[in-house]
C-alpha atoms as a PDB file:
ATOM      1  CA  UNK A   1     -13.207 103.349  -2.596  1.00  0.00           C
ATOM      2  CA  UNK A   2     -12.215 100.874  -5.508  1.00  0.00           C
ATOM      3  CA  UNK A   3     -12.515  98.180  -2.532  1.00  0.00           C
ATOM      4  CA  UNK A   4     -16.012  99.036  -1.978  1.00  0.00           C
ATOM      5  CA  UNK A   5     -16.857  99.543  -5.330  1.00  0.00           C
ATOM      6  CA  UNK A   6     -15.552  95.970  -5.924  1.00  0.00           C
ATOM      7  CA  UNK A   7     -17.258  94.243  -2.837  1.00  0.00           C
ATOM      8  CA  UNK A   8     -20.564  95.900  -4.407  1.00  0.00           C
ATOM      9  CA  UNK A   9     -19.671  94.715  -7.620  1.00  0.00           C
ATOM     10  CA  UNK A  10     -18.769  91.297  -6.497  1.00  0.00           C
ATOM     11  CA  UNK A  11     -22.167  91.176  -4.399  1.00  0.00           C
ATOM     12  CA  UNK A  12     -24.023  91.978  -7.385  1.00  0.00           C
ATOM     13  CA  UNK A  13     -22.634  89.406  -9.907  1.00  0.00           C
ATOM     14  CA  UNK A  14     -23.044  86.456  -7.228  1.00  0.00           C
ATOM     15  CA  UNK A  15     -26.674  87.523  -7.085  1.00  0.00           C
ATOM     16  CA  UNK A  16     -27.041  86.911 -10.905  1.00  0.00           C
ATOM     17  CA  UNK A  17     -24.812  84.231 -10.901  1.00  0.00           C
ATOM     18  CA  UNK A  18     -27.935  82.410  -8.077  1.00  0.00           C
ATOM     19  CA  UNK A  19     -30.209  82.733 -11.563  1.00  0.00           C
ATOM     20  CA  UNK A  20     -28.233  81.502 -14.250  1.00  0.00           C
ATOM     21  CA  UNK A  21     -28.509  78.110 -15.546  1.00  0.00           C
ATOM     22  CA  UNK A  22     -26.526  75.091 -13.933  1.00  0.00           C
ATOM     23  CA  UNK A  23     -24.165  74.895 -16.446  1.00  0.00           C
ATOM     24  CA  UNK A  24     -23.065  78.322 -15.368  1.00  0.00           C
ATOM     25  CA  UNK A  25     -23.095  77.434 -11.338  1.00  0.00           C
ATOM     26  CA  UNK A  26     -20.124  76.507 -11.159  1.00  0.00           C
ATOM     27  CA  UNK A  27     -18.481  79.230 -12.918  1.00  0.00           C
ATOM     28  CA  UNK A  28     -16.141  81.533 -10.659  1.00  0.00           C
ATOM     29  CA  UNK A  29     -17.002  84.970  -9.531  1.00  0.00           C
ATOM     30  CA  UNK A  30     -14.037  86.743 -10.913  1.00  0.00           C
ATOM     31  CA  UNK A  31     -14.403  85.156 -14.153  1.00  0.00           C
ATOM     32  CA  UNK A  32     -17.577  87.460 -14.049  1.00  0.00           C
ATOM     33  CA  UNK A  33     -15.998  90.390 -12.682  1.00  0.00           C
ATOM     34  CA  UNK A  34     -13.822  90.587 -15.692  1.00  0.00           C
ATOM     35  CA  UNK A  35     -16.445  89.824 -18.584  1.00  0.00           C
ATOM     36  CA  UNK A  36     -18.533  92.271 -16.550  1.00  0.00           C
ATOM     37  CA  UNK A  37     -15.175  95.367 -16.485  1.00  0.00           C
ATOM     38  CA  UNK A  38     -14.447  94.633 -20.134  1.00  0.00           C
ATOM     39  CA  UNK A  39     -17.798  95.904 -21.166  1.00  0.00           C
ATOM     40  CA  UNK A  40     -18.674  98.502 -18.518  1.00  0.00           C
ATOM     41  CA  UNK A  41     -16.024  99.641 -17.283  1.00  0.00           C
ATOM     42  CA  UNK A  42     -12.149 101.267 -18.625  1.00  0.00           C
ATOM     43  CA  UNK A  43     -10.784  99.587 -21.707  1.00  0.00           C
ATOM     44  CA  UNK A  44      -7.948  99.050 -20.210  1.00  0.00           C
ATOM     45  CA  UNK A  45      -9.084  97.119 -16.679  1.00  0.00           C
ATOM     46  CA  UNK A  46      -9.364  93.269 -18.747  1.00  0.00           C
ATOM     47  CA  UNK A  47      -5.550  93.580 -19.821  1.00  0.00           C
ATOM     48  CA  UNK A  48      -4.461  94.938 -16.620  1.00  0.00           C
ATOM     49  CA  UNK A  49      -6.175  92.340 -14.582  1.00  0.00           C
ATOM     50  CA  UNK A  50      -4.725  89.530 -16.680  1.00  0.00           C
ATOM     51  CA  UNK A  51      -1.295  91.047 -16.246  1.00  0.00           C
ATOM     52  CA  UNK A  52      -1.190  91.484 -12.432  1.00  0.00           C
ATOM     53  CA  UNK A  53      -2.799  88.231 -12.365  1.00  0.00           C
ATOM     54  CA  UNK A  54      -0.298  86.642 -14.883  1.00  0.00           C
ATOM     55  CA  UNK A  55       2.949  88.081 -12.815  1.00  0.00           C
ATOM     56  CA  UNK A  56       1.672  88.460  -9.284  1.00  0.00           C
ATOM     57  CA  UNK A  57       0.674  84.402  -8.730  1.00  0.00           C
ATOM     58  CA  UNK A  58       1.546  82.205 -11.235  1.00  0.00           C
ATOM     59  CA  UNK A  59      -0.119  78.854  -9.358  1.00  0.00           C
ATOM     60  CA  UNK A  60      -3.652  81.273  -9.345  1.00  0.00           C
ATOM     61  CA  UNK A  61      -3.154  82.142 -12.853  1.00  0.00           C
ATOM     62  CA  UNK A  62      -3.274  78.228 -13.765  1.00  0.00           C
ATOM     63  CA  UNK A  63      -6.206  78.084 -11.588  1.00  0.00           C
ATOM     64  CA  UNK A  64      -8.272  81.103 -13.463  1.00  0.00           C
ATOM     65  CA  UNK A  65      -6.704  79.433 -16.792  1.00  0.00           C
ATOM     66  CA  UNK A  66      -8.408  75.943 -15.955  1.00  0.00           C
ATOM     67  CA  UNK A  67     -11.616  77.969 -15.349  1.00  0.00           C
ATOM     68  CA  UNK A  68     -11.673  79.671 -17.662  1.00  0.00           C
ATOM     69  CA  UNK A  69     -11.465  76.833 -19.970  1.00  0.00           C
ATOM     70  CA  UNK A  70     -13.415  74.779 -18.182  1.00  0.00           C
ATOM     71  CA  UNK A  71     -16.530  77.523 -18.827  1.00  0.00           C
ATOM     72  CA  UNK A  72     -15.541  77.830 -22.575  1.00  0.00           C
ATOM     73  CA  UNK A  73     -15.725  74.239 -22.962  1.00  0.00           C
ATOM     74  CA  UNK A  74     -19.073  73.766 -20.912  1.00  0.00           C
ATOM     75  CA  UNK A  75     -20.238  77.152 -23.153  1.00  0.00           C
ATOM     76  CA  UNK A  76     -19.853  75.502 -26.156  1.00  0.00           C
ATOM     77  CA  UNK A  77     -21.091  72.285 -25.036  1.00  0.00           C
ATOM     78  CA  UNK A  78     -24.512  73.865 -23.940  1.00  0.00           C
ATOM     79  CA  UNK A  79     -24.762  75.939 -27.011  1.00  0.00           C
ATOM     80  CA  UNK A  80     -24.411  72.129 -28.934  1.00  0.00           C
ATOM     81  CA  UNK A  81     -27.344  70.911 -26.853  1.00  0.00           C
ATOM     82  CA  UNK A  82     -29.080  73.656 -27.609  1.00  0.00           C
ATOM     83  CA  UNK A  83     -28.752  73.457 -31.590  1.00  0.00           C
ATOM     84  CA  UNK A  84     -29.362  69.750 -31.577  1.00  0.00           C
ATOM     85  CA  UNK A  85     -32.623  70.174 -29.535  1.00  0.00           C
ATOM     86  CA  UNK A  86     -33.990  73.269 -31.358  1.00  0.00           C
ATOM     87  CA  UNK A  87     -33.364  70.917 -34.355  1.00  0.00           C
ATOM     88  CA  UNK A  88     -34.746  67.887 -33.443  1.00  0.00           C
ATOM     89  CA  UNK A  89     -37.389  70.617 -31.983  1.00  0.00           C
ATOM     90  CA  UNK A  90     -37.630  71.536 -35.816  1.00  0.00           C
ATOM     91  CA  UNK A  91     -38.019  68.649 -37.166  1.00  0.00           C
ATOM     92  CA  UNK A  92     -40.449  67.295 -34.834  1.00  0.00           C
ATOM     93  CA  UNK A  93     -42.669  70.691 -35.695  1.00  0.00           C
ATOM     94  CA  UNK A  94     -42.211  69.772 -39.767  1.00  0.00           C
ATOM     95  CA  UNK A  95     -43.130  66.715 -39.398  1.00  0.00           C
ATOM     96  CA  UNK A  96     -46.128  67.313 -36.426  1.00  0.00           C
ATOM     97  CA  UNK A  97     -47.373  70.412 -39.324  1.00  0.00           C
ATOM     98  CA  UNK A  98     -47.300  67.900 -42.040  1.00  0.00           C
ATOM     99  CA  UNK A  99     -50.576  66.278 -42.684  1.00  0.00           C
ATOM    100  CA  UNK A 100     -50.289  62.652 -42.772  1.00  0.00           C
ATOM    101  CA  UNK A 101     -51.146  61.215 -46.289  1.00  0.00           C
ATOM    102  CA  UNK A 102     -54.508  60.134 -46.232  1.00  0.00           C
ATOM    103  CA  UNK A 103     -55.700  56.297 -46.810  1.00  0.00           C
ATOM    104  CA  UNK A 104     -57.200  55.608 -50.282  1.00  0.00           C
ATOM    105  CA  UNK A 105     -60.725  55.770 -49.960  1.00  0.00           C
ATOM    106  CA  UNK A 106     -62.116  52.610 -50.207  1.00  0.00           C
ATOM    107  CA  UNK A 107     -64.053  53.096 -53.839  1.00  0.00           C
ATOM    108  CA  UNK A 108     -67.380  52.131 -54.537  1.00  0.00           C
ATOM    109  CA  UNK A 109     -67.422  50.570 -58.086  1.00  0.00           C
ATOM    110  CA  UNK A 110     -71.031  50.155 -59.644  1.00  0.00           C
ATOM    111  CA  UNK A 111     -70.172  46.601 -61.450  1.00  0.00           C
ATOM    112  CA  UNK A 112     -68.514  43.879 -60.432  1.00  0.00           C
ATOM    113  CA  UNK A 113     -66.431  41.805 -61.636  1.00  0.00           C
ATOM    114  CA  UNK A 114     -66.430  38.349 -62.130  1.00  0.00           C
ATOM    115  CA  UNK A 115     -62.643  37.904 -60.922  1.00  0.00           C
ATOM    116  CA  UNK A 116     -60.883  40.270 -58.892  1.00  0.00           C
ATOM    117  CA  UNK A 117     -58.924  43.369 -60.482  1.00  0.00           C
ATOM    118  CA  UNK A 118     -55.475  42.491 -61.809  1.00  0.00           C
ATOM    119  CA  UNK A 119     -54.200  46.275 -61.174  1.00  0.00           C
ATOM    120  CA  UNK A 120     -52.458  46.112 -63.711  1.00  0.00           C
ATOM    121  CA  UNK A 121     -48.743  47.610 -64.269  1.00  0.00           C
ATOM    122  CA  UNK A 122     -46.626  48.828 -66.951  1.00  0.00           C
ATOM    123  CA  UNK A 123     -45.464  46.163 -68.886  1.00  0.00           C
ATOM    124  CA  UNK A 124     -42.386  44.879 -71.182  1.00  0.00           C
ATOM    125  CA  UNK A 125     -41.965  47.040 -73.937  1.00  0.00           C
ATOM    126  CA  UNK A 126     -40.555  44.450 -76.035  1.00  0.00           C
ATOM    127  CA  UNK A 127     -44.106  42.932 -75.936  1.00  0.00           C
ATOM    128  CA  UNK A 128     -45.451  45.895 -77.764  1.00  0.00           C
ATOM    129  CA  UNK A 129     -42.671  45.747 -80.417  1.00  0.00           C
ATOM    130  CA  UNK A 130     -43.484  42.028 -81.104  1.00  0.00           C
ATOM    131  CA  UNK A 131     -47.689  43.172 -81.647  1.00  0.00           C
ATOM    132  CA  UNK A 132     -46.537  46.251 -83.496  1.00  0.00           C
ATOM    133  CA  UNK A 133     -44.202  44.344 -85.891  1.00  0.00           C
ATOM    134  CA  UNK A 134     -46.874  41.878 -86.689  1.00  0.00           C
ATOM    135  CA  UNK A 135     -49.436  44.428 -87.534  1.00  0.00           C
ATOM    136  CA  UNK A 136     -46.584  46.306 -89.802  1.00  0.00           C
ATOM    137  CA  UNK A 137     -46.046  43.281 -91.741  1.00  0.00           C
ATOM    138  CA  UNK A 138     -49.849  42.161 -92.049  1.00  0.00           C
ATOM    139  CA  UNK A 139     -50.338  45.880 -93.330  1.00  0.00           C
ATOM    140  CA  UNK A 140     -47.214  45.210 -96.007  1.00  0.00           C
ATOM    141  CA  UNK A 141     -48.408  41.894 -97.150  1.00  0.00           C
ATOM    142  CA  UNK A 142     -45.757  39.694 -95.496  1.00  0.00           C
ATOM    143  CA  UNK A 143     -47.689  37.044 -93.821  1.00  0.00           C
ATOM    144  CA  UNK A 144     -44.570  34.938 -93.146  1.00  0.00           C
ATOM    145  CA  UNK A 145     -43.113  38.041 -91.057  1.00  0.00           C
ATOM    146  CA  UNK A 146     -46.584  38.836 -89.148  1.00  0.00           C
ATOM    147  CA  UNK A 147     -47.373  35.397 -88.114  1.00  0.00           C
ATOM    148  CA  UNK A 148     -43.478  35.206 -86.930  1.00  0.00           C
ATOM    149  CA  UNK A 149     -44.919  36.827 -84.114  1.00  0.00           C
ATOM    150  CA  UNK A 150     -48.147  34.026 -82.666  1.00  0.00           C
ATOM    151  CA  UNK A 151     -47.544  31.438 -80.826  1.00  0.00           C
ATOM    152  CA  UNK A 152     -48.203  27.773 -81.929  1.00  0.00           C
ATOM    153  CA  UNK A 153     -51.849  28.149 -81.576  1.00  0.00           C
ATOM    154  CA  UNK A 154     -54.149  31.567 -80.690  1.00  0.00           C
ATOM    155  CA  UNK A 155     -57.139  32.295 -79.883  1.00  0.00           C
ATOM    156  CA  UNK A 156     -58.830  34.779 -82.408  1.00  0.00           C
ATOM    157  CA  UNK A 157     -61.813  37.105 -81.419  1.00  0.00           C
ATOM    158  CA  UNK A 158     -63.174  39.473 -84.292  1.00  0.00           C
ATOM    159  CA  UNK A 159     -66.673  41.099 -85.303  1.00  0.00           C
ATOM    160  CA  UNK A 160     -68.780  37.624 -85.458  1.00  0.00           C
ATOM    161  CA  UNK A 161     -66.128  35.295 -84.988  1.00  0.00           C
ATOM    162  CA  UNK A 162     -64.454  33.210 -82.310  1.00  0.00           C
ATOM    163  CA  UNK A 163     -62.071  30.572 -82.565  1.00  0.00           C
ATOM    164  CA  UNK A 164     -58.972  28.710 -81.632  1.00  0.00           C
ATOM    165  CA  UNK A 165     -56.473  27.937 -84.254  1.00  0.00           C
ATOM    166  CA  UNK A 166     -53.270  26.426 -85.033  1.00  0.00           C
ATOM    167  CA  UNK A 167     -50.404  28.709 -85.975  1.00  0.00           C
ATOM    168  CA  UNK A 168     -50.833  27.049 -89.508  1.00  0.00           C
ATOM    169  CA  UNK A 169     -54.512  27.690 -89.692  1.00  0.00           C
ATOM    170  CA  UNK A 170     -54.425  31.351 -88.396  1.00  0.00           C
ATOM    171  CA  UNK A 171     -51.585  31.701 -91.237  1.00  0.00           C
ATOM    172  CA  UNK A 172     -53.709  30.342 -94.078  1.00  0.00           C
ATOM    173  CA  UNK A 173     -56.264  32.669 -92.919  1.00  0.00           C
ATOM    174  CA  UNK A 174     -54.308  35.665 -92.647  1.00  0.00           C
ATOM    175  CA  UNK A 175     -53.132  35.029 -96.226  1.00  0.00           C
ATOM    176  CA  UNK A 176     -56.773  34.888 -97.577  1.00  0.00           C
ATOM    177  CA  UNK A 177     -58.215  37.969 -95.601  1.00  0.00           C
ATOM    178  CA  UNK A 178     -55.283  40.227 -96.944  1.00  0.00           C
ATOM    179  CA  UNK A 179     -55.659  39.025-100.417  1.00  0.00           C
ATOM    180  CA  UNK A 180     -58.595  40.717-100.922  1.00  0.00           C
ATOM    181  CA  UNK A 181     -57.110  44.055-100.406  1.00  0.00           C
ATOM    182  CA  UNK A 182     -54.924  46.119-102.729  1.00  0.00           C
ATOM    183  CA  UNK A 183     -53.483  48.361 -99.721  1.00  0.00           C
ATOM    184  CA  UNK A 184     -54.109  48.813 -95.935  1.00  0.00           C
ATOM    185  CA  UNK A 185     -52.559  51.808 -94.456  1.00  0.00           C
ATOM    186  CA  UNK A 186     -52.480  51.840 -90.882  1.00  0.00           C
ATOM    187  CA  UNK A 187     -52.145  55.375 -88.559  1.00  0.00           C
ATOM    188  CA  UNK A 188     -51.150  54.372 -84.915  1.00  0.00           C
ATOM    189  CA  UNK A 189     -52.677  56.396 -82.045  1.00  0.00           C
ATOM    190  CA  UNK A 190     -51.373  54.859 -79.199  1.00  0.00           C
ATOM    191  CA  UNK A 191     -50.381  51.242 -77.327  1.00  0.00           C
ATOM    192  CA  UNK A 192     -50.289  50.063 -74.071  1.00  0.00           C
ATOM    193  CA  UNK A 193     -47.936  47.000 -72.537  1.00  0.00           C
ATOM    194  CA  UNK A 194     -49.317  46.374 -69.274  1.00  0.00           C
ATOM    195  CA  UNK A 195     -48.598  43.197 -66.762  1.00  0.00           C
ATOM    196  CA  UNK A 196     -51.095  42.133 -63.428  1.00  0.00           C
ATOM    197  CA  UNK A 197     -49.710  42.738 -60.121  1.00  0.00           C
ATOM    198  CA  UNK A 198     -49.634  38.980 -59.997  1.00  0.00           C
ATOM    199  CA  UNK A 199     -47.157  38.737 -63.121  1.00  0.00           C
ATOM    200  CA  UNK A 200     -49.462  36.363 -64.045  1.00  0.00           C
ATOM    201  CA  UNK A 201     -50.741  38.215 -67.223  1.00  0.00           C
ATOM    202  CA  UNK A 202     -49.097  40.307 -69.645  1.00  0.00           C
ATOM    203  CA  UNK A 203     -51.456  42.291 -72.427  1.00  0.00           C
ATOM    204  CA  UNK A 204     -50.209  44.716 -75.439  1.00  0.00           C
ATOM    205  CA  UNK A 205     -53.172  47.346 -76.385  1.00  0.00           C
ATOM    206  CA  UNK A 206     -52.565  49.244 -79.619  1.00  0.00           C
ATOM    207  CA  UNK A 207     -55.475  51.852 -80.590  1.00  0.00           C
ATOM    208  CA  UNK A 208     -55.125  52.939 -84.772  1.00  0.00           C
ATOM    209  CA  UNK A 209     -56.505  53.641 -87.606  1.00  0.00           C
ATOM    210  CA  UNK A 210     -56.877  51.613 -90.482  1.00  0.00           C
ATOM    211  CA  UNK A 211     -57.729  52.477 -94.085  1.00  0.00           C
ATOM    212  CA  UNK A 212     -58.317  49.606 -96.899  1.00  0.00           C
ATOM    213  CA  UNK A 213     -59.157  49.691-100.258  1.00  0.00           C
ATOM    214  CA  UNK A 214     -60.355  46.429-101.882  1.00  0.00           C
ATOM    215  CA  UNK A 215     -59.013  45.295-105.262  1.00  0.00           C
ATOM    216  CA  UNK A 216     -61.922  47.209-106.965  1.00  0.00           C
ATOM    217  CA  UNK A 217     -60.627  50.679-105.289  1.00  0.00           C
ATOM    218  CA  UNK A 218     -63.655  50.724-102.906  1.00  0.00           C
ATOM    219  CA  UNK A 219     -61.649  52.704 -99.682  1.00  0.00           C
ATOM    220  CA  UNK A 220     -63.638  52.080 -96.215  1.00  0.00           C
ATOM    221  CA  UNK A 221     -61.901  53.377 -92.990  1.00  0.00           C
ATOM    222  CA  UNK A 222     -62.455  52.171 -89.255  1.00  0.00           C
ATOM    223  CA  UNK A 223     -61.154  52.901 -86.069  1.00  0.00           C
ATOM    224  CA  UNK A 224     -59.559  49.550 -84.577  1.00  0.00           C
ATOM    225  CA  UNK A 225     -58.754  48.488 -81.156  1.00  0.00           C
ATOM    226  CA  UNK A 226     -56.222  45.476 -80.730  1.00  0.00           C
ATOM    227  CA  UNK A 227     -55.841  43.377 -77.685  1.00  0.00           C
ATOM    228  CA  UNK A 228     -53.106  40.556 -77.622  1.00  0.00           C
ATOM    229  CA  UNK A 229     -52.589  38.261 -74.695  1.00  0.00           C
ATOM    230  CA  UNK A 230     -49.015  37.436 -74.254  1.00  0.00           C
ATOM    231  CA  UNK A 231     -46.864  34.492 -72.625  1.00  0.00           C
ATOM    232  CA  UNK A 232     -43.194  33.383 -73.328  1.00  0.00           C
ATOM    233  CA  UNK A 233     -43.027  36.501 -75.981  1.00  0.00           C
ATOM    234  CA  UNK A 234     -46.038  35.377 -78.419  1.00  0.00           C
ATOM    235  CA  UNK A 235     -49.096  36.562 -79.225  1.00  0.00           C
ATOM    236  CA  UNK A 236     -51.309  33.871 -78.081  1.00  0.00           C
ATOM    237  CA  UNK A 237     -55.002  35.551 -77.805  1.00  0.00           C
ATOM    238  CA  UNK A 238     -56.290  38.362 -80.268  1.00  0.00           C
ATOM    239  CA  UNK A 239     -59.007  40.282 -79.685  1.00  0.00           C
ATOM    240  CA  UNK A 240     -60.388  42.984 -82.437  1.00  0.00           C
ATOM    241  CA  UNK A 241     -62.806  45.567 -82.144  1.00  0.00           C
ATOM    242  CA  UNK A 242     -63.614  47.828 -84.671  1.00  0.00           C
ATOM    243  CA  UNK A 243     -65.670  51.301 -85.535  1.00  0.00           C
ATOM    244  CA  UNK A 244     -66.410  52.268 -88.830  1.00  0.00           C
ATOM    245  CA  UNK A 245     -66.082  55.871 -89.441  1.00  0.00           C
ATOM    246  CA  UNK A 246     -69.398  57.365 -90.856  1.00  0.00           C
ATOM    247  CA  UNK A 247     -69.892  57.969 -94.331  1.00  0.00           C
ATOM    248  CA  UNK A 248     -68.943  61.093 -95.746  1.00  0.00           C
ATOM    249  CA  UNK A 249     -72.285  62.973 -96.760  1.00  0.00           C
END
């Protein structure tokens, strides 16, 4: 009876063993037949088996050794296929699901210019401390100190006025223009050091406030907007523009 049951038994496991996977093919029968007892059958049939097996034939218990690790290798080999493709399966999902960043939209700018944009870049800070330091000291009264900052000639563009001067003559005139003020108190709002993509140009923006009051005590107020043009680390192009605030009703 335990023959037949084991011919049926054997019959049945070769018939799933035509449907598994080729890794599995090659796989021998009574490796099955012993996975298939352990879990369906006594408790104590796997132990047994490996006993009588052990001590009956020692040359086919070398042989079910090499097959059996022959399948545990080739098991664990597949399951390592398996991971790496589900994970380069992964990936390739992520990535597929992803929306690709779209192209900048080409803009459509209603002036031109008359030289292309500089797209300009955050520049040297340093730049900005130079332009700051000279404003400080022009606000102070220390001429000497602010003009330490120009180079050895500037260009100068205020309200009404345009010219190119020598670091002497911008100094002279400096001198004169803050003589006629008993204070200037200046309130910083912001700066800018910026540089073209080119690294052609380098620019300092500072945006302030500025209060004066003359030598009579007449106090007028303005909003200011500084540009200076920089190259080798001196201020060689200023360009002012100023708001006056509205008089106080």
């Amino acid at each position: 009876m335990m023959r037949q049951n084991m011919k049926m038994l054997t019959q049945k496991v070769q018939g799933i063993l035509k449907k598994t996977t080729h890794l599995l093919a090659f796989a021998d029968t009574s490796l099955y037949l012993i996975l298939y007892y352990s879990v369906n059958c006594e408790t104590d049939f796997l132990p047994q088996f490996f006993f009588r097996t052990l001590f009956s034939n020692p040359k086919q218990n070398l042989f079910y050794m090499k097959r059996l690790f022959l399948f545990a290798c080739t098991a664990l080999m597949a399951a390592g296929c398996n991971n790496s493709s589900d994970s380069k399966d992964t990936k390739t999902t992520d990535s597929a699901g992803k929306a690709a960043p779209a192209t900048a939209a080409k803009m459509d700018y209603p002036y031109t210019l008359d030289e292309p944009y500089k797209n300009w870049q955050p520049g040297d800070q340093q730049h900005a401390v130079t332009v700051m330091k000279s404003l400080k000291a022009f606000e102070t009264g220390d001429i000497a100190a602010c003009m330490a900052g120009f180079g050895d000639s500037v260009d100068v563009r205020f309200d009404g006025y345009r010219a190119r001067l020598s670091h002497d003559s911008l100094m002279k005139q400096f001198t004169a223009q803050r003589a006629n003020y008993a204070s200037i108190v200046i309130k910083m709002g912001d700066w800018e050091s910026v540089i073209s993509e080119d690294k052609k140009e380098q620019w300092v923006t500072m945006w302030y406030k500025q209060v004066e009051t003359d030598k009579k005590g007449k106090v007028d107020s303005m909003s200011v907007v500084d540009d200076a043009k920089i190259e080798n680390g001196k201020i060689v192009l200023l360009d002012e523009k100023i708001q006056h605030y509205p008089a106080k009703k």
